[in-house]
PDB file of N, CA and C in Angstrom:
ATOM      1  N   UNK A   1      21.721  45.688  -2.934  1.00  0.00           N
ATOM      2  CA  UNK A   1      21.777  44.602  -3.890  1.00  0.00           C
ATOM      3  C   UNK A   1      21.705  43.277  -3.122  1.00  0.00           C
ATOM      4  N   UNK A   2      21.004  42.197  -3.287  1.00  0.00           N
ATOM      5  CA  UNK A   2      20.668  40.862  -2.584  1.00  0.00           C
ATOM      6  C   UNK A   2      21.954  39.782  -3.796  1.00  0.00           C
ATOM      7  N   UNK A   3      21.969  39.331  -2.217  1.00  0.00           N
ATOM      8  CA  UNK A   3      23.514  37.956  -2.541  1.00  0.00           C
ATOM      9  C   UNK A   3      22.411  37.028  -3.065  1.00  0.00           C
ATOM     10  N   UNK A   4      22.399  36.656  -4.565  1.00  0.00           N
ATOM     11  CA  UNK A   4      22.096  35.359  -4.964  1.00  0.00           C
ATOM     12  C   UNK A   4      22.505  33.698  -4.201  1.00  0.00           C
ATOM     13  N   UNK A   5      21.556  32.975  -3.946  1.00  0.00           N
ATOM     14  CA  UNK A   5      21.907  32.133  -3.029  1.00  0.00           C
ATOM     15  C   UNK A   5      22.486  31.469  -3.962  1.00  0.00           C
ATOM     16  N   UNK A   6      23.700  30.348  -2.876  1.00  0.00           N
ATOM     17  CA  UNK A   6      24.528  30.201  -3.741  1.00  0.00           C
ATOM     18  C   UNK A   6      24.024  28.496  -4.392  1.00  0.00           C
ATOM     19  N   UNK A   7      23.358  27.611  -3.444  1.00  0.00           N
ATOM     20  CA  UNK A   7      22.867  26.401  -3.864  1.00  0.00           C
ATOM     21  C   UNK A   7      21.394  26.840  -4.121  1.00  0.00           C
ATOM     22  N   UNK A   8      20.789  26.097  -5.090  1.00  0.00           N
ATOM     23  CA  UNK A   8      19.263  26.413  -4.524  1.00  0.00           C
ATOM     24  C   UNK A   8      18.865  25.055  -3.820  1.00  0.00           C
ATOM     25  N   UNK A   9      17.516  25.126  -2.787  1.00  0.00           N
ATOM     26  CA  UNK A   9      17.310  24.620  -2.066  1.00  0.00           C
ATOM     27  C   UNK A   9      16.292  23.235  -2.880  1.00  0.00           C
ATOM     28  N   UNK A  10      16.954  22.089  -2.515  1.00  0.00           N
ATOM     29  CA  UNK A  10      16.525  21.241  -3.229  1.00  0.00           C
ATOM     30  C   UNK A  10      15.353  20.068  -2.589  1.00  0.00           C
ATOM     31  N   UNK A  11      14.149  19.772  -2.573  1.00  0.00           N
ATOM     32  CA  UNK A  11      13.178  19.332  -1.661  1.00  0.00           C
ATOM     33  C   UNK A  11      13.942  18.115  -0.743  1.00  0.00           C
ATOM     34  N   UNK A  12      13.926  17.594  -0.127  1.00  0.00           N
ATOM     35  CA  UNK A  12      14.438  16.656   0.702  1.00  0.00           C
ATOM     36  C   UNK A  12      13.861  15.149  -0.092  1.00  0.00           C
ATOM     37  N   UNK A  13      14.185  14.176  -0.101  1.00  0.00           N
ATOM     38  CA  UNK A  13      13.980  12.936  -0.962  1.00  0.00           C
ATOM     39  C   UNK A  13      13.853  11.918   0.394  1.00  0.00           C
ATOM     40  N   UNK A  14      12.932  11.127   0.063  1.00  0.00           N
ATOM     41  CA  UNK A  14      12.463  10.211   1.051  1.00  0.00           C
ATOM     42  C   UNK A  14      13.407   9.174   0.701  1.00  0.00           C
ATOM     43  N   UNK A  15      13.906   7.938   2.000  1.00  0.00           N
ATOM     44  CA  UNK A  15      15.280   7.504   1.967  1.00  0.00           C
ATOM     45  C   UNK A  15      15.241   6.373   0.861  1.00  0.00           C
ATOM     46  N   UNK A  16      13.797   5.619   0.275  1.00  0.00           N
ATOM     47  CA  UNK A  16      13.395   4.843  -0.298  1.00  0.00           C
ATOM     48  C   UNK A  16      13.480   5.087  -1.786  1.00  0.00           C
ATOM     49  N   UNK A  17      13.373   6.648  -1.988  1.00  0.00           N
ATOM     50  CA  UNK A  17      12.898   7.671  -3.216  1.00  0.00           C
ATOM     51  C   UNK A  17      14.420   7.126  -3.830  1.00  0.00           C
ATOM     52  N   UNK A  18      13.644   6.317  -5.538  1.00  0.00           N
ATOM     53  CA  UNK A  18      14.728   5.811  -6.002  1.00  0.00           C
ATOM     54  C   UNK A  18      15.527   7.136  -7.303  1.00  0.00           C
ATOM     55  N   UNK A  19      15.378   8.070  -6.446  1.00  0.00           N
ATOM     56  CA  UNK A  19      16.235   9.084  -6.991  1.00  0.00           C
ATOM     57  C   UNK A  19      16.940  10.099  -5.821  1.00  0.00           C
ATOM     58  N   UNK A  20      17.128   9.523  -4.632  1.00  0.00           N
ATOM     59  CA  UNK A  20      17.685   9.377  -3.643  1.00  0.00           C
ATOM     60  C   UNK A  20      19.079   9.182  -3.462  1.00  0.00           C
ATOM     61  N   UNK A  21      19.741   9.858  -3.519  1.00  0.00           N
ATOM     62  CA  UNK A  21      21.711   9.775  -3.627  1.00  0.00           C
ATOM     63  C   UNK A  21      21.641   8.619  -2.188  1.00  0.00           C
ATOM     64  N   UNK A  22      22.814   7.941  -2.164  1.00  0.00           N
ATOM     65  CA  UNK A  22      23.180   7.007  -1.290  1.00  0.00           C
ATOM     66  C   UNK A  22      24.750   6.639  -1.745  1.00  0.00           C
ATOM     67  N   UNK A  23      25.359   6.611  -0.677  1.00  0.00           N
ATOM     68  CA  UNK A  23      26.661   6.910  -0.382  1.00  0.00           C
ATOM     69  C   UNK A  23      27.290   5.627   0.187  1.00  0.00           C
ATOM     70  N   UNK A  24      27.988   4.539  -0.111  1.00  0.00           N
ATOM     71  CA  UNK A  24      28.490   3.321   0.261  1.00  0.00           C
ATOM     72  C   UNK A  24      30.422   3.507   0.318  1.00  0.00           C
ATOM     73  N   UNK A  25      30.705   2.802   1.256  1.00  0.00           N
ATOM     74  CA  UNK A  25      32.473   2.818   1.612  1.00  0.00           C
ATOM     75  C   UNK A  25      32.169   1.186   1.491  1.00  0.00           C
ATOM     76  N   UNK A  26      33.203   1.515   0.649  1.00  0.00           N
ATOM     77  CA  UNK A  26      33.412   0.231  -0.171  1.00  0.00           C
ATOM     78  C   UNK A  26      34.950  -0.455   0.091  1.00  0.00           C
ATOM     79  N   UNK A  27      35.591  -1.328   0.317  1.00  0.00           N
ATOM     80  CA  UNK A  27      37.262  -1.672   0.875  1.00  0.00           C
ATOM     81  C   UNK A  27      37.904  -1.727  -1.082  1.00  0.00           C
ATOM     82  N   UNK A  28      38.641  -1.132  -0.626  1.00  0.00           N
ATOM     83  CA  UNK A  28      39.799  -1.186  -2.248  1.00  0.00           C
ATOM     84  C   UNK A  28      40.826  -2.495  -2.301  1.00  0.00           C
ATOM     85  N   UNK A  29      40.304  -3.193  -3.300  1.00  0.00           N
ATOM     86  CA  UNK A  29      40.627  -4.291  -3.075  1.00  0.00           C
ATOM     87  C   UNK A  29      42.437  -4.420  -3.104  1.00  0.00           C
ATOM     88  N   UNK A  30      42.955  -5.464  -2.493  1.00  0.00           N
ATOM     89  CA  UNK A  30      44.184  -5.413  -2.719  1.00  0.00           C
ATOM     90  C   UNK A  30      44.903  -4.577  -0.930  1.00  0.00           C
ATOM     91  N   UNK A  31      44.156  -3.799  -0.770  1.00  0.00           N
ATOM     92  CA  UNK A  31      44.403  -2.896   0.785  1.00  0.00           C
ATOM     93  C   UNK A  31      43.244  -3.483   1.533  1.00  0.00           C
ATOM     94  N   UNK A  32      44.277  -3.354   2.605  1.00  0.00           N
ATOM     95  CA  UNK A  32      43.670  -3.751   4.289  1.00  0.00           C
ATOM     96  C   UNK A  32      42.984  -2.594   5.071  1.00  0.00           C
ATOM     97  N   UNK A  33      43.116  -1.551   4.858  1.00  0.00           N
ATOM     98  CA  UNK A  33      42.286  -0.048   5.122  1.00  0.00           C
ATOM     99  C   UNK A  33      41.643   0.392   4.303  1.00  0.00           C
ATOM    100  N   UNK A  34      42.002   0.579   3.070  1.00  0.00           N
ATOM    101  CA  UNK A  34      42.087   1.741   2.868  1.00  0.00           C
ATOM    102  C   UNK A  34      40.008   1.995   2.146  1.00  0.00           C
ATOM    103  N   UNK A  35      39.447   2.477   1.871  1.00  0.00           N
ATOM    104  CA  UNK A  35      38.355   2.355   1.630  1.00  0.00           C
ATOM    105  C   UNK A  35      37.784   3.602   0.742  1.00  0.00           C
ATOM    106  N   UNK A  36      36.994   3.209  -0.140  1.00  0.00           N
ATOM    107  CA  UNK A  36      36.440   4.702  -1.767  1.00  0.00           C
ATOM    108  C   UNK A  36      35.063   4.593  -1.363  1.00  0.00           C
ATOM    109  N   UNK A  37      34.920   6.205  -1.103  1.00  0.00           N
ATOM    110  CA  UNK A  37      33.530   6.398  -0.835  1.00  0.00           C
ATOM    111  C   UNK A  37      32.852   6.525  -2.545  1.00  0.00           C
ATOM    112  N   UNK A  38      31.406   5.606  -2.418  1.00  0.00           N
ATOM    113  CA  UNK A  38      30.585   5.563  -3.956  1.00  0.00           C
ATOM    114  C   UNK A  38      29.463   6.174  -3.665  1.00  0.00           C
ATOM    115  N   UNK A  39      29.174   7.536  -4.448  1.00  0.00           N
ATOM    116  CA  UNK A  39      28.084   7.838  -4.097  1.00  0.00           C
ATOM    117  C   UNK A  39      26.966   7.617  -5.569  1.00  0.00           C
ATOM    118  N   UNK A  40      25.706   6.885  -5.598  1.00  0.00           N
ATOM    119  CA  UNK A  40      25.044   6.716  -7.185  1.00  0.00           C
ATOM    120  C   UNK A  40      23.157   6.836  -6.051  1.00  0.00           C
ATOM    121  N   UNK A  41      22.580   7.021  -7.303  1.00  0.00           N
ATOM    122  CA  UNK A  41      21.115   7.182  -7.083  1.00  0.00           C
ATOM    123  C   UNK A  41      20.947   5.666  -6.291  1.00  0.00           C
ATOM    124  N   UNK A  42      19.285   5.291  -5.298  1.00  0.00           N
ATOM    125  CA  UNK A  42      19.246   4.075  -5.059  1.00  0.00           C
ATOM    126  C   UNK A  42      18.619   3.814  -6.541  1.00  0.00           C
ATOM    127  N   UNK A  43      18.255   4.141  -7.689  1.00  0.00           N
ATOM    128  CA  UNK A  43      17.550   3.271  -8.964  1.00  0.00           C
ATOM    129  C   UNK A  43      19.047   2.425  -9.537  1.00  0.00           C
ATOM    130  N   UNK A  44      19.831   3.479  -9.461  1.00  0.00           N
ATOM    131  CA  UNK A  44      21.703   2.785  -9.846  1.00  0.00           C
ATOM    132  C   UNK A  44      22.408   1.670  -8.971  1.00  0.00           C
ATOM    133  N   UNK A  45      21.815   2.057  -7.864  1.00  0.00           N
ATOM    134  CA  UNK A  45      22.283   0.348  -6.862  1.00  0.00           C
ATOM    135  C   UNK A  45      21.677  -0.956  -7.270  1.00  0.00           C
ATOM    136  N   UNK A  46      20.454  -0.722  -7.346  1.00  0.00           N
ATOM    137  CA  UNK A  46      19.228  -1.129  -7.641  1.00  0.00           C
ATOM    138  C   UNK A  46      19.625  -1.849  -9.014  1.00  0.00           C
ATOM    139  N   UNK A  47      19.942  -1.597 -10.187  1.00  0.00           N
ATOM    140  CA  UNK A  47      20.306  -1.737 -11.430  1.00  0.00           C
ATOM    141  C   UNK A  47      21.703  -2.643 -11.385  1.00  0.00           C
ATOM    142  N   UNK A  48      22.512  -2.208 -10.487  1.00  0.00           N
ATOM    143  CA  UNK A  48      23.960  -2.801 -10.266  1.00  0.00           C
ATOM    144  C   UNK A  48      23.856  -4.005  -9.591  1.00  0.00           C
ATOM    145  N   UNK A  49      22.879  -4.371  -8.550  1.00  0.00           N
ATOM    146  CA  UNK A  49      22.566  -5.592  -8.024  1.00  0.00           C
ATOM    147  C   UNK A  49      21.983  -6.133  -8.985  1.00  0.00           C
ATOM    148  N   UNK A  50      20.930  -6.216  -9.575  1.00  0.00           N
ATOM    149  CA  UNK A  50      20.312  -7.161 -10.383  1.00  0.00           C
ATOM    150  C   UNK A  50      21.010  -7.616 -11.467  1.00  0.00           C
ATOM    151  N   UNK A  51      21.831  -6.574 -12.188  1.00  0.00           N
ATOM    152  CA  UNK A  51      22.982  -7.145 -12.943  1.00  0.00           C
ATOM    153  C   UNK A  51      24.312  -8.522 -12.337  1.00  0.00           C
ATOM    154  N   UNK A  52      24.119  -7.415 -11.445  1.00  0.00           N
ATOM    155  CA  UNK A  52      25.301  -8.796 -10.526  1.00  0.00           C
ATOM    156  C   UNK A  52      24.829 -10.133 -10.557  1.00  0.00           C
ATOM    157  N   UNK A  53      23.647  -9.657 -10.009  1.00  0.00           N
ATOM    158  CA  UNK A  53      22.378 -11.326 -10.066  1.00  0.00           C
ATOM    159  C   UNK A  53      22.255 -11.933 -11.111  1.00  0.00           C
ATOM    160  N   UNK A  54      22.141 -11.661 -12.699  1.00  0.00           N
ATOM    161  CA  UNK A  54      22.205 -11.956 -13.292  1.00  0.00           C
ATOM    162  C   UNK A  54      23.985 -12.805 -14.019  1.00  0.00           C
ATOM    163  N   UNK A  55      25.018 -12.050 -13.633  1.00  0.00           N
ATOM    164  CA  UNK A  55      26.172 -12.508 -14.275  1.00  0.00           C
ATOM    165  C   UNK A  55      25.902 -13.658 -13.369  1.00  0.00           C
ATOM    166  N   UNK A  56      25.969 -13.782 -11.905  1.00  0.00           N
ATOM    167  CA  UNK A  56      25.810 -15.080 -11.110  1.00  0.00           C
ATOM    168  C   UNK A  56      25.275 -16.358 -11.282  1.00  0.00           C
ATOM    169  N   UNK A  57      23.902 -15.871 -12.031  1.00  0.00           N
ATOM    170  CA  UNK A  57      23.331 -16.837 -11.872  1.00  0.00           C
ATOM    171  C   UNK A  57      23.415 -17.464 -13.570  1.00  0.00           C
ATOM    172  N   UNK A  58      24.297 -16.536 -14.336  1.00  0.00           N
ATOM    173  CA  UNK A  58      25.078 -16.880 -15.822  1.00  0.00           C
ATOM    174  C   UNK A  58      25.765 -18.083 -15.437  1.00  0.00           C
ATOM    175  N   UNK A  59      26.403 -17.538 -14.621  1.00  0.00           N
ATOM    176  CA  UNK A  59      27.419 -18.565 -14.343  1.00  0.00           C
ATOM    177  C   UNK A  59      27.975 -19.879 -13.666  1.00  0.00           C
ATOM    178  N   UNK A  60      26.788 -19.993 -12.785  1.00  0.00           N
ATOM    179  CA  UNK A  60      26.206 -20.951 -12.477  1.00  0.00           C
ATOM    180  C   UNK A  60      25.308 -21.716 -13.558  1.00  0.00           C
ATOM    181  N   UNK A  61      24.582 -21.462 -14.433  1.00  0.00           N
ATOM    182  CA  UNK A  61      24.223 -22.112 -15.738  1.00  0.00           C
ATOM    183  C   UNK A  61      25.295 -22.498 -16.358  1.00  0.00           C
ATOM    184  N   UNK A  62      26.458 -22.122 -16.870  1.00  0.00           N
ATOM    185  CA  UNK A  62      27.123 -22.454 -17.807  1.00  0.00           C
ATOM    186  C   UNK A  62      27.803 -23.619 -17.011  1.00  0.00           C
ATOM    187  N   UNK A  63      28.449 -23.450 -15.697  1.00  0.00           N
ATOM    188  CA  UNK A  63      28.610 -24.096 -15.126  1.00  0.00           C
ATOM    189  C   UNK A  63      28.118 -25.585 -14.926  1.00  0.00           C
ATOM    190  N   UNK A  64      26.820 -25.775 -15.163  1.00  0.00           N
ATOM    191  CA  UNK A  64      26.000 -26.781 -14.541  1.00  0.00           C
ATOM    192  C   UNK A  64      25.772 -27.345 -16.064  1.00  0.00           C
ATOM    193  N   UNK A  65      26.218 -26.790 -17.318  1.00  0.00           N
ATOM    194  CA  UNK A  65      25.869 -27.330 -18.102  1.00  0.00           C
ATOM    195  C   UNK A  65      27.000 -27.426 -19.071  1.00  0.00           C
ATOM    196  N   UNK A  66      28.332 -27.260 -18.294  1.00  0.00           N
ATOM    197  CA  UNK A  66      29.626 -27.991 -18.767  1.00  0.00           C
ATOM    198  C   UNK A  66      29.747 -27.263 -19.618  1.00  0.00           C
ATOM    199  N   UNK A  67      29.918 -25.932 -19.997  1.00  0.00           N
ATOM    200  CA  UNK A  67      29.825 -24.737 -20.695  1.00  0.00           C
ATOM    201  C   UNK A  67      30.959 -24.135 -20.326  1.00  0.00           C
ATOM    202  N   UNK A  68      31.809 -24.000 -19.377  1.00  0.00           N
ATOM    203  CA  UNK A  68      32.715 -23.266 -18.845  1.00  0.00           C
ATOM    204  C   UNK A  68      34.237 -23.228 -19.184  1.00  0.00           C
ATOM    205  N   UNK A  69      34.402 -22.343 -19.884  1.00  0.00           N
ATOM    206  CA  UNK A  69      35.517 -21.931 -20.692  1.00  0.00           C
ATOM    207  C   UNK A  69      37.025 -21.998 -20.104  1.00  0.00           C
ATOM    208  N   UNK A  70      36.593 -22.268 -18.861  1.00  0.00           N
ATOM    209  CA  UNK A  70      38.387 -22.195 -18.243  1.00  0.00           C
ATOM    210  C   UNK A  70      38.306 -23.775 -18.236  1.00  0.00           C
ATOM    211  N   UNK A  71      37.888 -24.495 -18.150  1.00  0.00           N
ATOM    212  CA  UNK A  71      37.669 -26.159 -17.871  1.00  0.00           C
ATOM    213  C   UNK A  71      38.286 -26.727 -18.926  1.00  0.00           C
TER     214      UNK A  71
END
């Protein structure tokens, strides 16, 4: 009787390939060590930066146009 393998073998992904797992250590804020490994596709980094870019550069508009709610 043959042992079913237990992963199947999955093609290797080029490091660019935005379906490419990528793995970041990130510092937990508040601690001086301590650090959470994030692992997301690069299309999900990719998506998470440009969002970022966007709240930034929100906020710098509202900013510049005396819009800003804590003021």
């Amino acid at each position: 009787m043959a042992m079913p393998a237990l992963a199947e073998e999955k093609p290797k992904l080029e490091r660019n390939d935005p379906n490419a797992v990528r793995c970041k250590r990130l510092t937990v804020t508040g601690s001086l060590v301590a650090k959470q490994r994030i692992c997301k596709t690069n299309a999900e980094w990719r998506a998470i930066s440009e969002q970022q870019n966007r709240d930034a550069d929100d906020l710098i508009t509202r900013n510049r146009a005396g819009m800003n709610p804590s003021g």
